[in-house]
N, C-alpha and C. Protein backbone atom coordinates (compact mmCIF):
# COMPACT_ATOMS: atom_id res chain seq x y z
N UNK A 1 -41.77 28.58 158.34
CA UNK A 1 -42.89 29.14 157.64
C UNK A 1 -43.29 30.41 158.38
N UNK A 2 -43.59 31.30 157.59
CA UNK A 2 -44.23 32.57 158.37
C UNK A 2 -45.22 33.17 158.05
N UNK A 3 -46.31 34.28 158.41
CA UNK A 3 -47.11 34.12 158.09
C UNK A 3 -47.46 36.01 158.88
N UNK A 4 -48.02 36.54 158.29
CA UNK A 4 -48.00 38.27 158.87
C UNK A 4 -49.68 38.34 159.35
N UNK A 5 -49.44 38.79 160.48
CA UNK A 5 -50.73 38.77 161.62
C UNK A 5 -51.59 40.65 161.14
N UNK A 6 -52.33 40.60 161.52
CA UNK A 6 -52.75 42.28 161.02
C UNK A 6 -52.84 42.73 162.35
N UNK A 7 -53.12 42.03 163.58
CA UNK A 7 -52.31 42.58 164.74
C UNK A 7 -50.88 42.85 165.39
N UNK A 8 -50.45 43.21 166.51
CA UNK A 8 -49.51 43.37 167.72
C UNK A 8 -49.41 42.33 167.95
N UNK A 9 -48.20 42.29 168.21
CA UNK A 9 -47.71 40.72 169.19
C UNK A 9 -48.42 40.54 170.33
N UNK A 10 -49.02 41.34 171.05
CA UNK A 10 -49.79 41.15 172.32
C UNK A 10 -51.29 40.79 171.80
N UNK A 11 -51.49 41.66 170.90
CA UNK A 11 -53.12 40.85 170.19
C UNK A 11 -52.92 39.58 169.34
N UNK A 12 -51.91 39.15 168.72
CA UNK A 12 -51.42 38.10 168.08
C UNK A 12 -51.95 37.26 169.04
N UNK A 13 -50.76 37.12 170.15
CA UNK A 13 -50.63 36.26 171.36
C UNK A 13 -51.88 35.46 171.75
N UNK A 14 -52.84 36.54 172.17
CA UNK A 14 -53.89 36.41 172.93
C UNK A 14 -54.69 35.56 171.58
N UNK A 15 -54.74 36.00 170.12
CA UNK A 15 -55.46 35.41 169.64
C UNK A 15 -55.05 34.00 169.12
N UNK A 16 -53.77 33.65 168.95
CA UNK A 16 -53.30 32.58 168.76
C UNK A 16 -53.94 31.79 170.78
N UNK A 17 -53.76 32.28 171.75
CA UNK A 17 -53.94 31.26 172.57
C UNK A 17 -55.48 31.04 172.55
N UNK A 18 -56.75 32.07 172.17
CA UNK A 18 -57.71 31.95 172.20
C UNK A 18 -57.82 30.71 170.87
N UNK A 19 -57.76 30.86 170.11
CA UNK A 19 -57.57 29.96 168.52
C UNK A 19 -57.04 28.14 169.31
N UNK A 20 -56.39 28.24 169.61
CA UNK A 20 -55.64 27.09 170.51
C UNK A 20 -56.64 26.48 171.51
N UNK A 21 -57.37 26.95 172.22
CA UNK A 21 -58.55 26.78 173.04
C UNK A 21 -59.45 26.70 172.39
N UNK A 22 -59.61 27.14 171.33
CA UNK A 22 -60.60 26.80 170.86
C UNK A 22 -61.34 25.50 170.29
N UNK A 23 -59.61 25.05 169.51
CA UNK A 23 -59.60 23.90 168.90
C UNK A 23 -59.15 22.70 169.96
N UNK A 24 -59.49 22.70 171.27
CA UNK A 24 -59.67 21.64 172.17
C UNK A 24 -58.11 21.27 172.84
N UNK A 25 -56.76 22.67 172.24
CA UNK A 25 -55.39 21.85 172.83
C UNK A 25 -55.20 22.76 174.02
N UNK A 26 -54.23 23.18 174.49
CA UNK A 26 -53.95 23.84 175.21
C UNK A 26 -52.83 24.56 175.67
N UNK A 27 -52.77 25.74 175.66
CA UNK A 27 -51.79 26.91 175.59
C UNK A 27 -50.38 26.04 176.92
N UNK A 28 -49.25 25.60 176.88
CA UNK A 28 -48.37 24.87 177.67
C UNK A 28 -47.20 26.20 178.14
N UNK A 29 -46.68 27.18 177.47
CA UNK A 29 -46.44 28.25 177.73
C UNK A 29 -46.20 29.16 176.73
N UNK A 30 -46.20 30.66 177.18
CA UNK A 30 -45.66 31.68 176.61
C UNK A 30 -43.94 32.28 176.77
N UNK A 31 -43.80 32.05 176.24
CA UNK A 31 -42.27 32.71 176.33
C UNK A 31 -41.75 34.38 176.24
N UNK A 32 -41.75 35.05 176.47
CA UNK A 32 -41.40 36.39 176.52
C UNK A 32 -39.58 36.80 176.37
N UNK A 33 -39.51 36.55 174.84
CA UNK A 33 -37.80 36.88 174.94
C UNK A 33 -37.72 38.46 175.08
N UNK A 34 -38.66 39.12 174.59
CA UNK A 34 -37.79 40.57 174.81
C UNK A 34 -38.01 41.25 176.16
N UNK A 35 -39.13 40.65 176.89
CA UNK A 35 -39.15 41.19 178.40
C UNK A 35 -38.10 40.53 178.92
N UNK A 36 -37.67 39.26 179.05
CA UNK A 36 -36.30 38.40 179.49
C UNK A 36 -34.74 39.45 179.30
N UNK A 37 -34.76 40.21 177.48
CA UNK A 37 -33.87 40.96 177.11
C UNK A 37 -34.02 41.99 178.13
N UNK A 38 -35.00 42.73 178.46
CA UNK A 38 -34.92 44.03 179.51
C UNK A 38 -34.66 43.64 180.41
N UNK A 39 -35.15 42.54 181.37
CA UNK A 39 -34.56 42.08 182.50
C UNK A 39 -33.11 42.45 182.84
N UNK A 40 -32.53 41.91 181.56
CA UNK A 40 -31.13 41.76 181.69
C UNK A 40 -30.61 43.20 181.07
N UNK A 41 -31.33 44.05 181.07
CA UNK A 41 -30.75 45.62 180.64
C UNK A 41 -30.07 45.44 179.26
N UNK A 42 -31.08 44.59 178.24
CA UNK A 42 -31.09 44.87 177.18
C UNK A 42 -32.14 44.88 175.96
N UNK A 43 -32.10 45.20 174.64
CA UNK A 43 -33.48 45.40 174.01
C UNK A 43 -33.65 44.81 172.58
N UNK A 44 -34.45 44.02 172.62
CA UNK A 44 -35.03 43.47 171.07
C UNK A 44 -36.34 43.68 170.93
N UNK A 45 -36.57 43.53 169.95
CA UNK A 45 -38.20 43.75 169.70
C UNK A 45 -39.01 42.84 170.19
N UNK A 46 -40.10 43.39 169.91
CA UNK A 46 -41.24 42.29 171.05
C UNK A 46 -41.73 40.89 170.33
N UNK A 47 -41.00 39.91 170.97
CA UNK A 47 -40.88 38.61 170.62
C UNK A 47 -41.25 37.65 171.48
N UNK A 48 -42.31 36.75 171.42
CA UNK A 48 -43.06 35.75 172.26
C UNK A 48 -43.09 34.92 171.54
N UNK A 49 -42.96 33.40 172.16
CA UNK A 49 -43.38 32.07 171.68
C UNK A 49 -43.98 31.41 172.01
N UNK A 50 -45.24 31.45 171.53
CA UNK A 50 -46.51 30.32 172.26
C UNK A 50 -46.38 28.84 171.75
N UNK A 51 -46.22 28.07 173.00
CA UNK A 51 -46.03 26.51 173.01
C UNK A 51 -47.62 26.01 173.55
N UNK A 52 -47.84 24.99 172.84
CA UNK A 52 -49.28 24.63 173.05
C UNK A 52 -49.54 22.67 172.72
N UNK A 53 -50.17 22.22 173.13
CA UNK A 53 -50.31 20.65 172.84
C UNK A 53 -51.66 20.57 172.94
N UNK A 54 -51.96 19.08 172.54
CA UNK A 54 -52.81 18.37 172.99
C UNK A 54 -52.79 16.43 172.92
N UNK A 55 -52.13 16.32 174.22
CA UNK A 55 -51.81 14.92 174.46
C UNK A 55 -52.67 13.99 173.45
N UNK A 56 -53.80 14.00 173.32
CA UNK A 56 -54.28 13.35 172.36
C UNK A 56 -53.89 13.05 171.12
N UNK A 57 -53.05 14.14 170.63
CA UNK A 57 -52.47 14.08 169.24
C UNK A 57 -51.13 14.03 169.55
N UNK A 58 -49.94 15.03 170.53
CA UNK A 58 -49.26 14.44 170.80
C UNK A 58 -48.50 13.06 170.85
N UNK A 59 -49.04 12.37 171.87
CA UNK A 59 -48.59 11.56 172.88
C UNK A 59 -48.65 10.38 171.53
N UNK A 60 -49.53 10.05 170.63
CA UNK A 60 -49.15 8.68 169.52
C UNK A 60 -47.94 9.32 169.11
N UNK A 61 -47.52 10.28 168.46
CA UNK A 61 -46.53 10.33 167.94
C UNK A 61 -45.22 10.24 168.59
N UNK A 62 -45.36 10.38 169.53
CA UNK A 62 -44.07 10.37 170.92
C UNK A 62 -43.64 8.66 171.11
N UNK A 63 -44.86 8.04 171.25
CA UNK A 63 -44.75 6.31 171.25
C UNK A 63 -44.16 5.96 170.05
N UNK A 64 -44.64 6.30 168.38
CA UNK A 64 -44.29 6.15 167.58
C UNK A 64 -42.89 6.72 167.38
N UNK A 65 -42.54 7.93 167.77
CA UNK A 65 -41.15 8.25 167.33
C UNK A 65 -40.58 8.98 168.95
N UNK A 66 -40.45 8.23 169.52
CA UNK A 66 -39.70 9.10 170.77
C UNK A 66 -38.91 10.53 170.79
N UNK A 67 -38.19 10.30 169.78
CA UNK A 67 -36.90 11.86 169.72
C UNK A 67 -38.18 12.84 168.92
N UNK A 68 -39.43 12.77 168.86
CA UNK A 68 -40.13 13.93 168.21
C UNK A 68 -40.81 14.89 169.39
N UNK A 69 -40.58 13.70 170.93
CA UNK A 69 -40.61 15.20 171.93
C UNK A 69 -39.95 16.10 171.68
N UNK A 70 -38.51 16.43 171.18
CA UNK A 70 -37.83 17.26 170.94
C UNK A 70 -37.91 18.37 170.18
N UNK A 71 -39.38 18.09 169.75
CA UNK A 71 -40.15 19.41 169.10
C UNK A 71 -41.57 19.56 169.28
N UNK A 72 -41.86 18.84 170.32
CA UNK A 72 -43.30 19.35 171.09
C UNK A 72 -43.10 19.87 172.22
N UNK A 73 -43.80 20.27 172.98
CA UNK A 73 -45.33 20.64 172.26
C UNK A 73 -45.39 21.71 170.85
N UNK A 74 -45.71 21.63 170.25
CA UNK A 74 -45.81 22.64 168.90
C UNK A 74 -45.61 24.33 169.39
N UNK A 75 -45.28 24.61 168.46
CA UNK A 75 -44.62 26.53 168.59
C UNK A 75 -44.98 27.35 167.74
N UNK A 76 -45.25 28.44 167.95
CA UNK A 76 -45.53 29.83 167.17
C UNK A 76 -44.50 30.92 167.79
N UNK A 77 -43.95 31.66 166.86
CA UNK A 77 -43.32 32.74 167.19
C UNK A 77 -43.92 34.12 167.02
N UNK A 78 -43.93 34.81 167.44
CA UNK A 78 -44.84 36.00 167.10
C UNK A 78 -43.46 37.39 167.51
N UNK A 79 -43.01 37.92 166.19
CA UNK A 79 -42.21 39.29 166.58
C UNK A 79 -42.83 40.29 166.34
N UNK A 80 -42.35 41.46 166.49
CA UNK A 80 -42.79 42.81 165.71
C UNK A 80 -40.89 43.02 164.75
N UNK A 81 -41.50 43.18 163.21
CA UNK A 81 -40.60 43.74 162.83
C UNK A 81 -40.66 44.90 161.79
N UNK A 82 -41.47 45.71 162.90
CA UNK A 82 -41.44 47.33 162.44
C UNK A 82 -42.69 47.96 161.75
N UNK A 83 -43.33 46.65 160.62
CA UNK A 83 -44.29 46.84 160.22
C UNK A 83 -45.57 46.80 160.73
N UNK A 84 -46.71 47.45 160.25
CA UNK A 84 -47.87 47.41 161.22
C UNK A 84 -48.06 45.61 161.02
N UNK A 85 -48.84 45.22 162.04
CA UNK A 85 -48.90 44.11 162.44
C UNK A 85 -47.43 42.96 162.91
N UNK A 86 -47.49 41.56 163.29
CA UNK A 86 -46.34 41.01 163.10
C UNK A 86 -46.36 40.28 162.80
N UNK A 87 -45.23 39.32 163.02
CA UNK A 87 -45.20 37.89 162.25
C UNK A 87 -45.27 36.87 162.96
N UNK A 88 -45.62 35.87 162.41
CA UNK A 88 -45.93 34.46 162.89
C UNK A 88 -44.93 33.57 162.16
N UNK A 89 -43.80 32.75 163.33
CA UNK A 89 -43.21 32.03 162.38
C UNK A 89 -43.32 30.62 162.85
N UNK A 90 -43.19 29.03 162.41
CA UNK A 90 -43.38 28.16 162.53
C UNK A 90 -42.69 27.04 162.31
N UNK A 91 -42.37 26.12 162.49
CA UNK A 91 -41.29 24.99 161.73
C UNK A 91 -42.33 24.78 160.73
N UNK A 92 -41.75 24.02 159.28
CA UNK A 92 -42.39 23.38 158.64
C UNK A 92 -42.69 22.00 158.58
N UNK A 93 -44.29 21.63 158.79
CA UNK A 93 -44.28 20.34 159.14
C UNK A 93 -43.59 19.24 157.56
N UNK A 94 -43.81 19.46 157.19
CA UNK A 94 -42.80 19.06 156.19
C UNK A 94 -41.46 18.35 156.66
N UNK A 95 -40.58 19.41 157.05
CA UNK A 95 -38.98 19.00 157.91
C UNK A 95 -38.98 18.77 158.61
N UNK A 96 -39.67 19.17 159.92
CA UNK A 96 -40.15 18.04 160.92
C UNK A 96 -40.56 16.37 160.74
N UNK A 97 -41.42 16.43 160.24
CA UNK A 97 -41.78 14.86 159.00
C UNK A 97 -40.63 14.05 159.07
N UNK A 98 -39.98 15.35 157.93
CA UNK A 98 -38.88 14.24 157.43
C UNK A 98 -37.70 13.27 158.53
N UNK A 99 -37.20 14.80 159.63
CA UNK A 99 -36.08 14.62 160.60
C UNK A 99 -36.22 13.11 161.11
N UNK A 100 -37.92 12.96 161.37
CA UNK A 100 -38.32 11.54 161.79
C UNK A 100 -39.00 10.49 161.39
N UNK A 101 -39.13 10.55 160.16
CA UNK A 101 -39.79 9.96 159.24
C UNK A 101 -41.07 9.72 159.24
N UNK A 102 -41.83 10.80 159.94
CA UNK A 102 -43.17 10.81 160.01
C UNK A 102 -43.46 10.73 158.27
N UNK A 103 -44.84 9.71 158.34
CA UNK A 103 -46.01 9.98 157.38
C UNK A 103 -47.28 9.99 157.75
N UNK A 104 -47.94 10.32 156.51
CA UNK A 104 -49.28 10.50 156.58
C UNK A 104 -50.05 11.15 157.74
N UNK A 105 -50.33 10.16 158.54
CA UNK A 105 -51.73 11.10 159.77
C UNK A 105 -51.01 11.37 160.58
N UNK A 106 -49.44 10.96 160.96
CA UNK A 106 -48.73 11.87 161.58
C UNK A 106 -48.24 13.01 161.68
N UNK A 107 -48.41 13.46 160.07
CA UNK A 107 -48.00 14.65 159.54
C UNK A 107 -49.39 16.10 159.98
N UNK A 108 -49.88 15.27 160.18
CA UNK A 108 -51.25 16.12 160.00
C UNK A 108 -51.02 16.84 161.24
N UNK A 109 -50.99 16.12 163.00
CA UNK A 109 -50.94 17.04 163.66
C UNK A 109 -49.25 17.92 163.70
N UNK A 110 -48.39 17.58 163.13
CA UNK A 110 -47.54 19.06 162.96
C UNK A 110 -48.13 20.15 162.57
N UNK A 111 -49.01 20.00 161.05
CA UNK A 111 -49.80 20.75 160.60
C UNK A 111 -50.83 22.27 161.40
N UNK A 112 -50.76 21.71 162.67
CA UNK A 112 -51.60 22.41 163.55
C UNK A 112 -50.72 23.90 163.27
N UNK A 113 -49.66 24.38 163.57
CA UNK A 113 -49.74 26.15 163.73
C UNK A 113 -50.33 26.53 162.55
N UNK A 114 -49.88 25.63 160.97
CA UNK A 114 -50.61 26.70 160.47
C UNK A 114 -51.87 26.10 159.95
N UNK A 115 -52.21 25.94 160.75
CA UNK A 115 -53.82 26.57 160.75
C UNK A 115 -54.17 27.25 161.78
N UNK A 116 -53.61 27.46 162.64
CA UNK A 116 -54.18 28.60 164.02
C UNK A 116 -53.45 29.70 163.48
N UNK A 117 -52.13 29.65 162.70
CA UNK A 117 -52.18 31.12 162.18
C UNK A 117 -52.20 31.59 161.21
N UNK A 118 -53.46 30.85 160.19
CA UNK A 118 -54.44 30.56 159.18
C UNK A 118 -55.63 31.42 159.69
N UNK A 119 -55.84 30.96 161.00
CA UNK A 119 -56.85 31.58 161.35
C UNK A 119 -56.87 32.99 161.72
N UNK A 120 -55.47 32.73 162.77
CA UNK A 120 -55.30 34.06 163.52
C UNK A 120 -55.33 35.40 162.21
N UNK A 121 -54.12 35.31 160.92
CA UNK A 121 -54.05 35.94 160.17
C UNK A 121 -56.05 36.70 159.32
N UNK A 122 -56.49 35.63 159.52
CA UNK A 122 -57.61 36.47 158.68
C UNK A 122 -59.07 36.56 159.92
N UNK A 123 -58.60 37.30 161.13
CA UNK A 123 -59.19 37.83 162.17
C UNK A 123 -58.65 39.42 161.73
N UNK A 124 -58.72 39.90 161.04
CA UNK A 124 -58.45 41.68 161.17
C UNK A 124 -59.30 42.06 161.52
């Protein structure tokens, strides 16, 4: 799922981790692939992935389906691709769901990026 920010990936960032704090989880890391690309003396556009949880909502579903650590803590992607602002991209909790047969109130906390970049998007 994706979703177009009216900021920069660096104002994205910050507002997706502020949005995340807000709602009581907590920012687990940032990823920086295109500073990683320069490292290595090469160049992509500016691409970060904010990983974020909150054991509370987490951790039932982990008891309930063990192999669904394998996609927590939850993720946002944030690129620039060229256009003013960037993008926000997300798994869909939907296919996630399905991979493990989540239902109902389990589904709900996948649900979490988009609504933080529900939110983030209509901060212009």
């Amino acid at each position: 799922m994706t979703a177009r920010s009216p900021h920069d990936v660096a104002e994205t960032v910050a507002a997706i981790r502020r949005e995340v704090e807000h709602r009581g989880a907590a920012v687990v890391a940032v990823v920086d692939h295109a500073g990683a690309a320069r490292k290595a003396g090469l160049s992509m556009p500016e691409t970060m992935v904010v990983s974020f949880g909150d054991p509370r909502a987490g951790t039932p579903l982990m008891q309930a389906v063990p192999e669904v650590a394998m996609d927590l803590p939850l993720r946002i992607m944030v690129r620039d691709d060229g256009r003013p602002g960037s993008l926000m991209t997300w798994q869909d909790p939907a296919y996630v769901g399905q991979r493990y047969g989540l239902t109902g109130d389990q589904l709900k906390v996948l649900g979490t990026p988009a609504a933080i970049a529900e939110a983030v998007a209509g901060s212009a």
